[in-house]
N, C-alpha and C. Protein backbone atom coordinates (compact mmCIF):
# COMPACT_ATOMS: atom_id res chain seq x y z
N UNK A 1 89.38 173.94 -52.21
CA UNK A 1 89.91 173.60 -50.90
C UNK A 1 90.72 174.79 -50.40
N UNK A 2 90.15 175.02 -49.43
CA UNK A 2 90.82 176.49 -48.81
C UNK A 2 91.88 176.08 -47.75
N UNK A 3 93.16 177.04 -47.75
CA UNK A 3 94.35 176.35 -46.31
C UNK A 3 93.55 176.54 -45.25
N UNK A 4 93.60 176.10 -43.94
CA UNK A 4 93.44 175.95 -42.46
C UNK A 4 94.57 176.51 -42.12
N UNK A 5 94.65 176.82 -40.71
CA UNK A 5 95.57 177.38 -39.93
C UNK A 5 96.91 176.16 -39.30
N UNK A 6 96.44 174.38 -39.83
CA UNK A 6 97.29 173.65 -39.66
C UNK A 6 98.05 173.79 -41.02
N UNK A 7 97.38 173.78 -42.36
CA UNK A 7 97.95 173.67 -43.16
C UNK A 7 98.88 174.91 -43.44
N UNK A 8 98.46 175.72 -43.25
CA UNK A 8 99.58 177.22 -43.13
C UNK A 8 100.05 177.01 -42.59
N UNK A 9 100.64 176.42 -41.42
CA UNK A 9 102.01 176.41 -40.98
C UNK A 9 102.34 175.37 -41.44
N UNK A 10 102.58 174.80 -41.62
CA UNK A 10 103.06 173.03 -42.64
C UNK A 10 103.81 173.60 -44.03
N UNK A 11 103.03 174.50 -44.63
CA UNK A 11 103.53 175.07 -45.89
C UNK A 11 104.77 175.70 -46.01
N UNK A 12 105.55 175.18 -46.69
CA UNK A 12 106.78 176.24 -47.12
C UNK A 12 106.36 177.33 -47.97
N UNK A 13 106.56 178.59 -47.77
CA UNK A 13 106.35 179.50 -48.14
C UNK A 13 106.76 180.05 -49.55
N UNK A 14 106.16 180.24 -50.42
CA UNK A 14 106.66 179.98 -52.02
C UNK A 14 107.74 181.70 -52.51
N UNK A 15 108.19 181.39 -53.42
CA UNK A 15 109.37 182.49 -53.61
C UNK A 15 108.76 184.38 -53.84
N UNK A 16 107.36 183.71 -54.40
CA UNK A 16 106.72 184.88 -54.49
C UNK A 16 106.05 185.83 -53.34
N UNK A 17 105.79 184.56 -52.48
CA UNK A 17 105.55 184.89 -51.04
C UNK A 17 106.31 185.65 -50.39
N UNK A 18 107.56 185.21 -50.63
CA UNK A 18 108.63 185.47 -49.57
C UNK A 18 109.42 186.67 -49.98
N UNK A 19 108.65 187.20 -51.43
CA UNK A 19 109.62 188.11 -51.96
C UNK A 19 108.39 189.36 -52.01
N UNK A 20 108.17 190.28 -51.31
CA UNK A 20 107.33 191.29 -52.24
C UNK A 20 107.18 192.13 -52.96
N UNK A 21 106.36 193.05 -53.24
CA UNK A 21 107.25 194.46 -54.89
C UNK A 21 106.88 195.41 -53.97
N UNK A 22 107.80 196.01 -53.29
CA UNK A 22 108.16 197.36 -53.36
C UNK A 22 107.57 198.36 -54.25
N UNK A 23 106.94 199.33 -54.12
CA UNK A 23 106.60 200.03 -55.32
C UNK A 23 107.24 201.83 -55.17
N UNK A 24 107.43 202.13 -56.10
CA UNK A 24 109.02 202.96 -56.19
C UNK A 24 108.15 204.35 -55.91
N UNK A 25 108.57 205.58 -55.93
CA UNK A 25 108.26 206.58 -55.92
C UNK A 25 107.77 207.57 -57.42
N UNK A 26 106.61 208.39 -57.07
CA UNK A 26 105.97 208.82 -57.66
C UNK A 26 104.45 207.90 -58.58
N UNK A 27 104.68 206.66 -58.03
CA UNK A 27 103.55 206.06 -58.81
C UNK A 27 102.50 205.98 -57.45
N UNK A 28 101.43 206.15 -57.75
CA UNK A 28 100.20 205.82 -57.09
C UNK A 28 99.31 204.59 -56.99
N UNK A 29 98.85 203.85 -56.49
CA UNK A 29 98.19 202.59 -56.78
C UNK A 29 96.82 202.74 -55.77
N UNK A 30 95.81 202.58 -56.72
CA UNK A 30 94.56 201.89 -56.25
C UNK A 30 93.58 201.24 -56.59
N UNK A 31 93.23 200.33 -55.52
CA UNK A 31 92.36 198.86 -55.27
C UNK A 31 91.11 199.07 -54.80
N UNK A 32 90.78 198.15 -55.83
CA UNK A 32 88.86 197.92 -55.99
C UNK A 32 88.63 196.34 -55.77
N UNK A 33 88.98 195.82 -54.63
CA UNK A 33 88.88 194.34 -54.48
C UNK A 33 89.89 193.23 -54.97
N UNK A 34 90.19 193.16 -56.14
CA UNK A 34 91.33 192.30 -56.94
C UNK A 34 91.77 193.22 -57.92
N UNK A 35 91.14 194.51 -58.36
CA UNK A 35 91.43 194.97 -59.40
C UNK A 35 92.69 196.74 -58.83
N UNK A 36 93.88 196.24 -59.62
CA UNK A 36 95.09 197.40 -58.84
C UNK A 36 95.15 198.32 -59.77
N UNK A 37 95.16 199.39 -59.65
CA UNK A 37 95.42 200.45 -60.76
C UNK A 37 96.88 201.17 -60.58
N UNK A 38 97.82 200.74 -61.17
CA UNK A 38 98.90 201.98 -61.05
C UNK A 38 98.93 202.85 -62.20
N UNK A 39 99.54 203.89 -61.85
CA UNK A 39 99.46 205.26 -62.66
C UNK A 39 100.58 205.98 -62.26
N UNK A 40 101.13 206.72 -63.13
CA UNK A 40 102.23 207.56 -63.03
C UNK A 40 102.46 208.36 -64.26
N UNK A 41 103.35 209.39 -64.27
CA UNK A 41 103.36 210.45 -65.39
C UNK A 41 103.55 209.93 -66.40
N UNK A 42 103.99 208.79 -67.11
CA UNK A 42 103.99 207.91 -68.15
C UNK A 42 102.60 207.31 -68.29
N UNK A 43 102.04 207.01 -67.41
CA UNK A 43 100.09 206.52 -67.96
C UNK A 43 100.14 205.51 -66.61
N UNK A 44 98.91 205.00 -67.03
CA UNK A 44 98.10 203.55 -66.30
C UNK A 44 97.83 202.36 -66.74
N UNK A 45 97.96 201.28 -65.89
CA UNK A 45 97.56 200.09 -66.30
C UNK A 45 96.80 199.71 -65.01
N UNK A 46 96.29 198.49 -65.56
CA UNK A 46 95.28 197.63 -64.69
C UNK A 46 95.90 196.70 -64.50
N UNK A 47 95.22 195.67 -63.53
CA UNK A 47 95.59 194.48 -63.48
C UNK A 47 94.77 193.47 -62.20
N UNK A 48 93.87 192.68 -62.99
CA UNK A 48 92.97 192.01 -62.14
C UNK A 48 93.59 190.60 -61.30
N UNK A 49 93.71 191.10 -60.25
CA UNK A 49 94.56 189.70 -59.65
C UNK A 49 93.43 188.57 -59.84
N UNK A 50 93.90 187.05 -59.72
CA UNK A 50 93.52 186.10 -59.92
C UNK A 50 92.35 185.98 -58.74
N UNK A 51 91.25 185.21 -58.38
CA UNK A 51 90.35 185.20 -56.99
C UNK A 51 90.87 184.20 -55.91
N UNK A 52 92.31 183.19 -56.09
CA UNK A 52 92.89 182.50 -55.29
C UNK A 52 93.75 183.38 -55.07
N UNK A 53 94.27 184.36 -54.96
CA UNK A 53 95.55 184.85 -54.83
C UNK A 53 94.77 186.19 -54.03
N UNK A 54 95.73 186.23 -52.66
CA UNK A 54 95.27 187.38 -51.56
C UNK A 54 96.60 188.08 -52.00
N UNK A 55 96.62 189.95 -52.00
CA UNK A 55 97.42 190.54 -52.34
C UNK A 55 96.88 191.86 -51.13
N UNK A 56 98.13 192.03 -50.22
CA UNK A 56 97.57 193.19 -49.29
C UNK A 56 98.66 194.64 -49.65
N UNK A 57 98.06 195.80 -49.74
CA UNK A 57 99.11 196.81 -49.61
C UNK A 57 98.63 197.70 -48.09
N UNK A 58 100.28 197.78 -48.35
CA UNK A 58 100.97 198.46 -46.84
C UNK A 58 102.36 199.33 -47.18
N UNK A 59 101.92 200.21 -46.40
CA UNK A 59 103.53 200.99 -46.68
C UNK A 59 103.98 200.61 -47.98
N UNK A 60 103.33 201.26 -49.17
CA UNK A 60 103.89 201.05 -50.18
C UNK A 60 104.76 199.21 -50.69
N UNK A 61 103.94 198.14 -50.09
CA UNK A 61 104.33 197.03 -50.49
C UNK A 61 103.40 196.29 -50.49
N UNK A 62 103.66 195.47 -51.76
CA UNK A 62 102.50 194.38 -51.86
C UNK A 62 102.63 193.35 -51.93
N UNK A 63 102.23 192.58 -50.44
CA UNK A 63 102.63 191.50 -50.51
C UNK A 63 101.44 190.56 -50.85
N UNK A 64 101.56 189.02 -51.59
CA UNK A 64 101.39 188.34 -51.73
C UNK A 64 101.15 186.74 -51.09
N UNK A 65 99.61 186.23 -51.06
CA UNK A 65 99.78 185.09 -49.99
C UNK A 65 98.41 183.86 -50.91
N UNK A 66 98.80 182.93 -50.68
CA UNK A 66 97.95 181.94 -51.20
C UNK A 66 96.90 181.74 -50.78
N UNK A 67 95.64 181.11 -51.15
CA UNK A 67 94.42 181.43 -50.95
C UNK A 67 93.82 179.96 -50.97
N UNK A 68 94.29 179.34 -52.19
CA UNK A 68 93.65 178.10 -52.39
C UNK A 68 95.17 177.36 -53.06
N UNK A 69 95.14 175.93 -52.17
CA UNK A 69 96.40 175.48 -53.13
C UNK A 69 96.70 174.69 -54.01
N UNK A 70 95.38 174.72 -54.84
CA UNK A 70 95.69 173.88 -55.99
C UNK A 70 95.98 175.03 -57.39
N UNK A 71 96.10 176.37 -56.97
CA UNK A 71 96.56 177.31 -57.85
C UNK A 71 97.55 177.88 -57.70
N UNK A 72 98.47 177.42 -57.11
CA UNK A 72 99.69 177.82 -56.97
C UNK A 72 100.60 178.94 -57.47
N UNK A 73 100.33 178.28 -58.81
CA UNK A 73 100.84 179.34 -60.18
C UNK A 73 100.65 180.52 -60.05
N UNK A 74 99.40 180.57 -59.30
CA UNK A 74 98.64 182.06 -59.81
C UNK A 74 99.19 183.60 -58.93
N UNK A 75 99.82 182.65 -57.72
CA UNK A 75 100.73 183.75 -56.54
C UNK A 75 101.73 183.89 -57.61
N UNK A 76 102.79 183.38 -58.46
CA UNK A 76 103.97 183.61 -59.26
C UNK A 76 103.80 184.90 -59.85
N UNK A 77 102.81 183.99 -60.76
CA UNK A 77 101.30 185.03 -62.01
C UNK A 77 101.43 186.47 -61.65
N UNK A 78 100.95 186.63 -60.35
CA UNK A 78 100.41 187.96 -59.71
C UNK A 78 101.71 188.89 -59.58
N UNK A 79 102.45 188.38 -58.86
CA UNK A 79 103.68 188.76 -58.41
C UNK A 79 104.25 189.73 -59.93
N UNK A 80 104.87 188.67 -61.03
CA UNK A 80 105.34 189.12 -62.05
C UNK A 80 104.62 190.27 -62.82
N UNK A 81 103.46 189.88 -62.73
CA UNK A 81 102.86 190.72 -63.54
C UNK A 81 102.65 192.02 -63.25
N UNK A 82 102.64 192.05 -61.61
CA UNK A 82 102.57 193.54 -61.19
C UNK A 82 103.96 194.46 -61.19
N UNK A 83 104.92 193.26 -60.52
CA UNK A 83 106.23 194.01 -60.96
C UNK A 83 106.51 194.29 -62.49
N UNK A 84 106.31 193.68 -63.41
CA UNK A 84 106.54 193.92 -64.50
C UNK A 84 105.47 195.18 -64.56
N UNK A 85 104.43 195.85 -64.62
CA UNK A 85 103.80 196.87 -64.84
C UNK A 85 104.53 198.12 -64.06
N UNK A 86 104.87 197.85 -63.07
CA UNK A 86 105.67 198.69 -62.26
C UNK A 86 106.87 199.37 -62.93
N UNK A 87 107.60 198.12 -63.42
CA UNK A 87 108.71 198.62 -64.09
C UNK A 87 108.37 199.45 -65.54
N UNK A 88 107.30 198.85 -66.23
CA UNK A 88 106.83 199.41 -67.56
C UNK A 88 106.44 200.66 -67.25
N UNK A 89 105.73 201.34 -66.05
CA UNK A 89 105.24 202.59 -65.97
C UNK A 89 106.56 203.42 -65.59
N UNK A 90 107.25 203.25 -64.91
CA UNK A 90 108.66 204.08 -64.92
C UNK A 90 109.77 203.72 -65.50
N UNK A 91 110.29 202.84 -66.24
CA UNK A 91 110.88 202.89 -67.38
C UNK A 91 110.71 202.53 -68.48
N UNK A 92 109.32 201.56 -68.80
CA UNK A 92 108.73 201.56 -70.35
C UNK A 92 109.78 200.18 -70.54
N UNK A 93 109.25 199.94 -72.21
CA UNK A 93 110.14 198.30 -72.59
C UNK A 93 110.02 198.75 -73.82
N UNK A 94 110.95 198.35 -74.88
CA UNK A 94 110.99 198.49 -76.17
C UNK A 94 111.45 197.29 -76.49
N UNK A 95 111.10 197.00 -77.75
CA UNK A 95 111.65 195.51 -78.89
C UNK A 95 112.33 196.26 -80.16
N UNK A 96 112.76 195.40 -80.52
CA UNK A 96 113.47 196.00 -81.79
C UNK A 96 113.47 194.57 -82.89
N UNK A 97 112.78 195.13 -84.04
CA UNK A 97 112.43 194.19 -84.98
C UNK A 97 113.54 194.42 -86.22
N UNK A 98 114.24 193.44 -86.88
CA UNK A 98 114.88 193.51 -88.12
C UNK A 98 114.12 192.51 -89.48
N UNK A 99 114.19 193.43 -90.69
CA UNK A 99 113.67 192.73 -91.59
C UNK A 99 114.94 192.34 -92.88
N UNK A 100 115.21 191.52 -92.57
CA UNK A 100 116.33 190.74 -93.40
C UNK A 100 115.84 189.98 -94.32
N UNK A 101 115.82 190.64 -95.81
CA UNK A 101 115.85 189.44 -97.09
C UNK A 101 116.10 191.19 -98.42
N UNK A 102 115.68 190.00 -99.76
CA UNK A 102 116.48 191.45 -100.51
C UNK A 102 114.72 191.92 -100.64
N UNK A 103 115.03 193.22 -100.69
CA UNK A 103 113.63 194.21 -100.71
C UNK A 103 112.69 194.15 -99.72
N UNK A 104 113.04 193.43 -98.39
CA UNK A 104 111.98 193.82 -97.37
C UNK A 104 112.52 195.39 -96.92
N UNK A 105 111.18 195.80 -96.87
CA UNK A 105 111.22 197.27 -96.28
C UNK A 105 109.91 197.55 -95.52
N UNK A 106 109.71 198.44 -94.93
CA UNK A 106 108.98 199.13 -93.75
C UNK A 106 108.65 200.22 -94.23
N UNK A 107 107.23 200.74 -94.25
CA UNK A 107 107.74 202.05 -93.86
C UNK A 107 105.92 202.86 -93.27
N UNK A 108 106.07 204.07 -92.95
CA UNK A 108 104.70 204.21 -91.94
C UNK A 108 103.95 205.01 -92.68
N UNK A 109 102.42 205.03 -92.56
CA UNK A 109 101.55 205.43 -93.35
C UNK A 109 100.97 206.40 -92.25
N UNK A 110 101.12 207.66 -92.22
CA UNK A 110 100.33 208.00 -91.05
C UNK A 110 100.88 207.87 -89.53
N UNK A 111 100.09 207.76 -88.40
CA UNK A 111 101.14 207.39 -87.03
C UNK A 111 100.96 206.09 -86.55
N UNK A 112 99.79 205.31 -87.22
CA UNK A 112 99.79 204.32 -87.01
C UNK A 112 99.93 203.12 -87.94
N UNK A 113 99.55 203.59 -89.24
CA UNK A 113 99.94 202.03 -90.11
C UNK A 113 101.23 202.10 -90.72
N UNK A 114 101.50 200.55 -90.21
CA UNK A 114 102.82 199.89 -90.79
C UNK A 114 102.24 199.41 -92.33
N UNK A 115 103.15 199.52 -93.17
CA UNK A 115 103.14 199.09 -94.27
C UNK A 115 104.27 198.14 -94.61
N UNK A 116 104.13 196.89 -94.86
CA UNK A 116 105.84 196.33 -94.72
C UNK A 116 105.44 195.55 -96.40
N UNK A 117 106.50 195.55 -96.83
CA UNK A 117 106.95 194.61 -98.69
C UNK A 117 108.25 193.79 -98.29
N UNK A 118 107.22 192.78 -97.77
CA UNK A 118 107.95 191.14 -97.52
C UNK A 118 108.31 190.15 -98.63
N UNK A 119 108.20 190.63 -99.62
CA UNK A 119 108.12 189.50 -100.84
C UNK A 119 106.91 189.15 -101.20
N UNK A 120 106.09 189.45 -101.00
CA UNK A 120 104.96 188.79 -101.15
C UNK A 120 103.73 189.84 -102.50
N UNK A 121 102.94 189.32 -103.00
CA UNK A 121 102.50 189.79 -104.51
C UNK A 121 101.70 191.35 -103.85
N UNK A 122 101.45 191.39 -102.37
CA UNK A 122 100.49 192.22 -102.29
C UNK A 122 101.71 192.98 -101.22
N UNK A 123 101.25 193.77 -100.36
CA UNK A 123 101.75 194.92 -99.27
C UNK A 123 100.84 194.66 -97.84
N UNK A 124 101.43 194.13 -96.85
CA UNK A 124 101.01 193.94 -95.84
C UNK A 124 100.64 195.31 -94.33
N UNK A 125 99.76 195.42 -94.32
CA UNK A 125 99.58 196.44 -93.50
C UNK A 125 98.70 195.80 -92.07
N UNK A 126 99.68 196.49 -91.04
CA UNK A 126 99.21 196.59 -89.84
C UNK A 126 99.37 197.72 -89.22
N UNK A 127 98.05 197.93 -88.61
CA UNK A 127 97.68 198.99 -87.43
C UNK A 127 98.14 198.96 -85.94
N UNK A 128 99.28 199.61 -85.34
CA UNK A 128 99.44 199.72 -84.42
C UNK A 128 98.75 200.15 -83.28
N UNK A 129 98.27 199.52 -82.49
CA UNK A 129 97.55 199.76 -81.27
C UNK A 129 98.05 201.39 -80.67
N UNK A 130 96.93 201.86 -80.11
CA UNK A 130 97.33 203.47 -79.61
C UNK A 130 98.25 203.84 -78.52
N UNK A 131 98.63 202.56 -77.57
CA UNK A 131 99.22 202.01 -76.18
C UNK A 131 100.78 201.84 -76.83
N UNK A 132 101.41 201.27 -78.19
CA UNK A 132 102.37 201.10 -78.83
C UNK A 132 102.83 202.15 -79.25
N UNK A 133 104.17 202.72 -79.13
CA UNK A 133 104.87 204.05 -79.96
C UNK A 133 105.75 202.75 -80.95
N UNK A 134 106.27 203.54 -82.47
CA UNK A 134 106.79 202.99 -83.03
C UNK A 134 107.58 204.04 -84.01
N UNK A 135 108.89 203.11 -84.18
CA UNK A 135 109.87 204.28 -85.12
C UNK A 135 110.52 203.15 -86.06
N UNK A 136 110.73 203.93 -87.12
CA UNK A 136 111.72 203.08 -88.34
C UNK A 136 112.62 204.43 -88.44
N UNK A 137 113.75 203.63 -87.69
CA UNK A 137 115.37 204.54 -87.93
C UNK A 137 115.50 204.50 -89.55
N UNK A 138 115.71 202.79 -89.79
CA UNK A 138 115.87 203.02 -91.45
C UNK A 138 114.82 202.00 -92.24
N UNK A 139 114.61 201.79 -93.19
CA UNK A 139 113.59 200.99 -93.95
C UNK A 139 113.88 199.12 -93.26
N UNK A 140 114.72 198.57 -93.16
CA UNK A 140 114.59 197.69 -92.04
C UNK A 140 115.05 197.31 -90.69
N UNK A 141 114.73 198.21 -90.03
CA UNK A 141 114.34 198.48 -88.69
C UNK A 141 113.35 199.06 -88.17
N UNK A 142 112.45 198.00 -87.38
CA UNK A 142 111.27 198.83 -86.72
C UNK A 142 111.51 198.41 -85.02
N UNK A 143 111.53 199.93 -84.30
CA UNK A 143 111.72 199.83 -82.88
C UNK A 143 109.93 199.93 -82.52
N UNK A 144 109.64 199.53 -81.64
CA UNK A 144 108.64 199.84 -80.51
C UNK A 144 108.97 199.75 -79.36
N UNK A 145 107.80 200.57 -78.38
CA UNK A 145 107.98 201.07 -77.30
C UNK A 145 106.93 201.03 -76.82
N UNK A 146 106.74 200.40 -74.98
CA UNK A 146 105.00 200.47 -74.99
C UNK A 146 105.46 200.48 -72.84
N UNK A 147 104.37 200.76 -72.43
CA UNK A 147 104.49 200.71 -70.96
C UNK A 147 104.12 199.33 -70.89
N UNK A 148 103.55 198.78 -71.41
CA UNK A 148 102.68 197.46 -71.59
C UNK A 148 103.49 196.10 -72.02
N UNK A 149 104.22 195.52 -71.17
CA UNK A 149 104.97 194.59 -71.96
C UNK A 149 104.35 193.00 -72.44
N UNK A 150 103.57 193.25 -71.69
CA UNK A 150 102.25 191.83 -72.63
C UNK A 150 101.56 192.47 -74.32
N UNK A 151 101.23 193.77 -74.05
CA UNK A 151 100.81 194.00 -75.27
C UNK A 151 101.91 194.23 -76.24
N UNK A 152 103.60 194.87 -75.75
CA UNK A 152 104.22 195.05 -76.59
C UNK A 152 105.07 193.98 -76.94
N UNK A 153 105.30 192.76 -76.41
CA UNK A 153 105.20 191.54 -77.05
C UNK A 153 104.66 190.68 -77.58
N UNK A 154 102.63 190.77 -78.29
CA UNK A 154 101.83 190.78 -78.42
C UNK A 154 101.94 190.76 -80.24
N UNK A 155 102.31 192.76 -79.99
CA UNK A 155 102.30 193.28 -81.41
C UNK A 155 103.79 192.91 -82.35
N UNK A 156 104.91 192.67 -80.99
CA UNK A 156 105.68 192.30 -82.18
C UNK A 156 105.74 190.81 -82.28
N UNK A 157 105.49 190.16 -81.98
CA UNK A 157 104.86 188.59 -82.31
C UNK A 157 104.06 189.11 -83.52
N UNK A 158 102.84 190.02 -83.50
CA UNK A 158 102.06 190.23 -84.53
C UNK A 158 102.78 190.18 -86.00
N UNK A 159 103.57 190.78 -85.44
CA UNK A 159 104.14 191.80 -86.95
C UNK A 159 105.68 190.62 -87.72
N UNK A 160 105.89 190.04 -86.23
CA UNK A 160 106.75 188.79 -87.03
C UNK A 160 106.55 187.92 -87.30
N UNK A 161 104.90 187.86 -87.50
CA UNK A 161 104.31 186.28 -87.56
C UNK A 161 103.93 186.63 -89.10
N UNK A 162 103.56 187.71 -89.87
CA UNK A 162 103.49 188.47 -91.40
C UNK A 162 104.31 187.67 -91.93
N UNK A 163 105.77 187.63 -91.81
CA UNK A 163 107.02 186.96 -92.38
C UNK A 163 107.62 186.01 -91.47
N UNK A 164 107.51 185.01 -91.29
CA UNK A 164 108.73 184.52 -89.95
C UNK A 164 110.10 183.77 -90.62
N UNK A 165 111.39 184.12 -90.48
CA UNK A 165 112.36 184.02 -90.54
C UNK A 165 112.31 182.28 -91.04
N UNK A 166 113.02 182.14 -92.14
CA UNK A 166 112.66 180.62 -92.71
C UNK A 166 114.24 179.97 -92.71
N UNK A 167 114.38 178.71 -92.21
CA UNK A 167 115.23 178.33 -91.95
C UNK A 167 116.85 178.14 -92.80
N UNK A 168 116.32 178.18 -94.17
CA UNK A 168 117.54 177.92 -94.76
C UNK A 168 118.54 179.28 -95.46
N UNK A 169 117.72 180.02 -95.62
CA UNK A 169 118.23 181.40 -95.62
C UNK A 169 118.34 182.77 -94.72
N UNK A 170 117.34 182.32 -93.68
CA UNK A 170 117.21 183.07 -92.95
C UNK A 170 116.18 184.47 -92.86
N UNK A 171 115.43 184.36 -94.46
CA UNK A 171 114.80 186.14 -94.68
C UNK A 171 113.62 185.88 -93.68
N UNK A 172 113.23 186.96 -93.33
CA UNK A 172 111.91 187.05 -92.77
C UNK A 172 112.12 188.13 -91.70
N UNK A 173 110.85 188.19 -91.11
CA UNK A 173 111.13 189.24 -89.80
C UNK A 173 111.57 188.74 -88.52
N UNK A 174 112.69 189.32 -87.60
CA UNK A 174 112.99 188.54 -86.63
C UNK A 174 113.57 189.99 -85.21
N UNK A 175 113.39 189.23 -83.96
CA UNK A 175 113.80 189.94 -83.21
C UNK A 175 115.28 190.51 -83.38
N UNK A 176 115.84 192.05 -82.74
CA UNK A 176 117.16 192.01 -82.96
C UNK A 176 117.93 191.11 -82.20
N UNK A 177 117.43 190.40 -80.99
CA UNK A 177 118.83 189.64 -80.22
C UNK A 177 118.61 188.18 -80.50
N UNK A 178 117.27 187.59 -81.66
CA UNK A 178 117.04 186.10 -81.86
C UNK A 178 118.60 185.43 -82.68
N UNK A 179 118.34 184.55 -82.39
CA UNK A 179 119.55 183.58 -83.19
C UNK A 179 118.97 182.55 -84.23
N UNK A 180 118.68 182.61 -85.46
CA UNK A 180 118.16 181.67 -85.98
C UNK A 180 119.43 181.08 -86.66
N UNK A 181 118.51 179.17 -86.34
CA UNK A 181 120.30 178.53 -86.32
C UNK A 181 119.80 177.86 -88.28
N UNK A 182 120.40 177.81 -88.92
CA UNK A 182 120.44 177.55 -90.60
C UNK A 182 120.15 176.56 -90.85
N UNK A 183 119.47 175.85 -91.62
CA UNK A 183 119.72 174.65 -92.21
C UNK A 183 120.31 174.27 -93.42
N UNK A 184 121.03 173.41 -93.13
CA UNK A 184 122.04 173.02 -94.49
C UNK A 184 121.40 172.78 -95.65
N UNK A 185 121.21 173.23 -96.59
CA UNK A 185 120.41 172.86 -98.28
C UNK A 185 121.11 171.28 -98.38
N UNK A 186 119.76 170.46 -98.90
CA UNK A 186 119.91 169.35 -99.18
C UNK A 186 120.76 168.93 -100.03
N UNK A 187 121.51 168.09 -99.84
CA UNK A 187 122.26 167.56 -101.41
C UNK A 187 121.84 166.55 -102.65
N UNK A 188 121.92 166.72 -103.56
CA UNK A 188 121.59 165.85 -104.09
C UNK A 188 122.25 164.58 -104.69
């Protein structure tokens, strides 16, 4: 069901609508129908807008307008996701992972494999994607860094799902700003 020109004016205009992204200086952007390319001296990303969601650029702004309205979501969708790439190509996003228990350690094989000794009988290794930078300041701490903040929340989901932080002691791998709340050991 597509809007009419009664139903567009009837509509309150949604936040994403009403708000558009600006896009900052020195990045370039170009469109192949739904598909936006920005690029800048830090790299490129893509990003295929949804086929309900109309997205026009002008004077460096892209605004956003609904298409069909039983997808609502998908104007939000669009919105975030481009600003968020925007921001990732000129200032990038990093996570910061801590490995808390006795003898978890980290450490890198090469530029891309993680090697981590979680407790476990064997040695867990993961390959960091080529889009991911990654550093271990000390044996448990691993930072990453990515323009990509879907993929670089992706990989460290990846890498904390190896160990995940267990409730009554707490060891496992966990974000640096998570709060894991304890559970009291049973009594007997």
């Amino acid at each position: 069901m597509t809007l009419d020109a009664k139903n567009v004016e009837e509509r309150i205009l949604m936040r994403a609508e009403r708000n558009p992204v600006t896009i900052p200086e020195g990045i370039t952007v170009a469109n192949e129908g739904n598909k936006y390319t920005f690029s800048s001296a830090k790299g490129s990303l893509t990003y295929d807008v949804h086929a309900d969601v109309l997205c026009s650029l002008k004077d460096n702004v892209i605004s956003f307008s609904l298409v069909n309205v039983k997808s609502k979501s998908q104007v939000g969708t669009a919105r975030t996701r481009i600003n968020n790439i925007l921001e990732g190509i000129t200032k990038g996003y990093e996570k910061k992972l801590l490995l808390v228990g006795v003898g978890y350690k980290a450490k890198l094989e090469g530029s891309n494999k993680l090697v981590l000794n979680l407790g476990k009988s064997h040695n867990d290794v993961y390959i960091i994607p080529d889009d991911v930078k990654i550093a271990l300041p000390n044996q448990t701490e691993i930072n990453l860094a990515s323009i990509d903040k879907v993929r670089l929340g992706q990989v460290a989901a990846d890498i904390r799902s190896l160990r995940s932080p267990e409730p009554y002691k707490g060891k496992g791998i966990r974000y640096a700003d998570e709060v894991i709340s304890l559970k009291e050991v049973k009594k007997q």
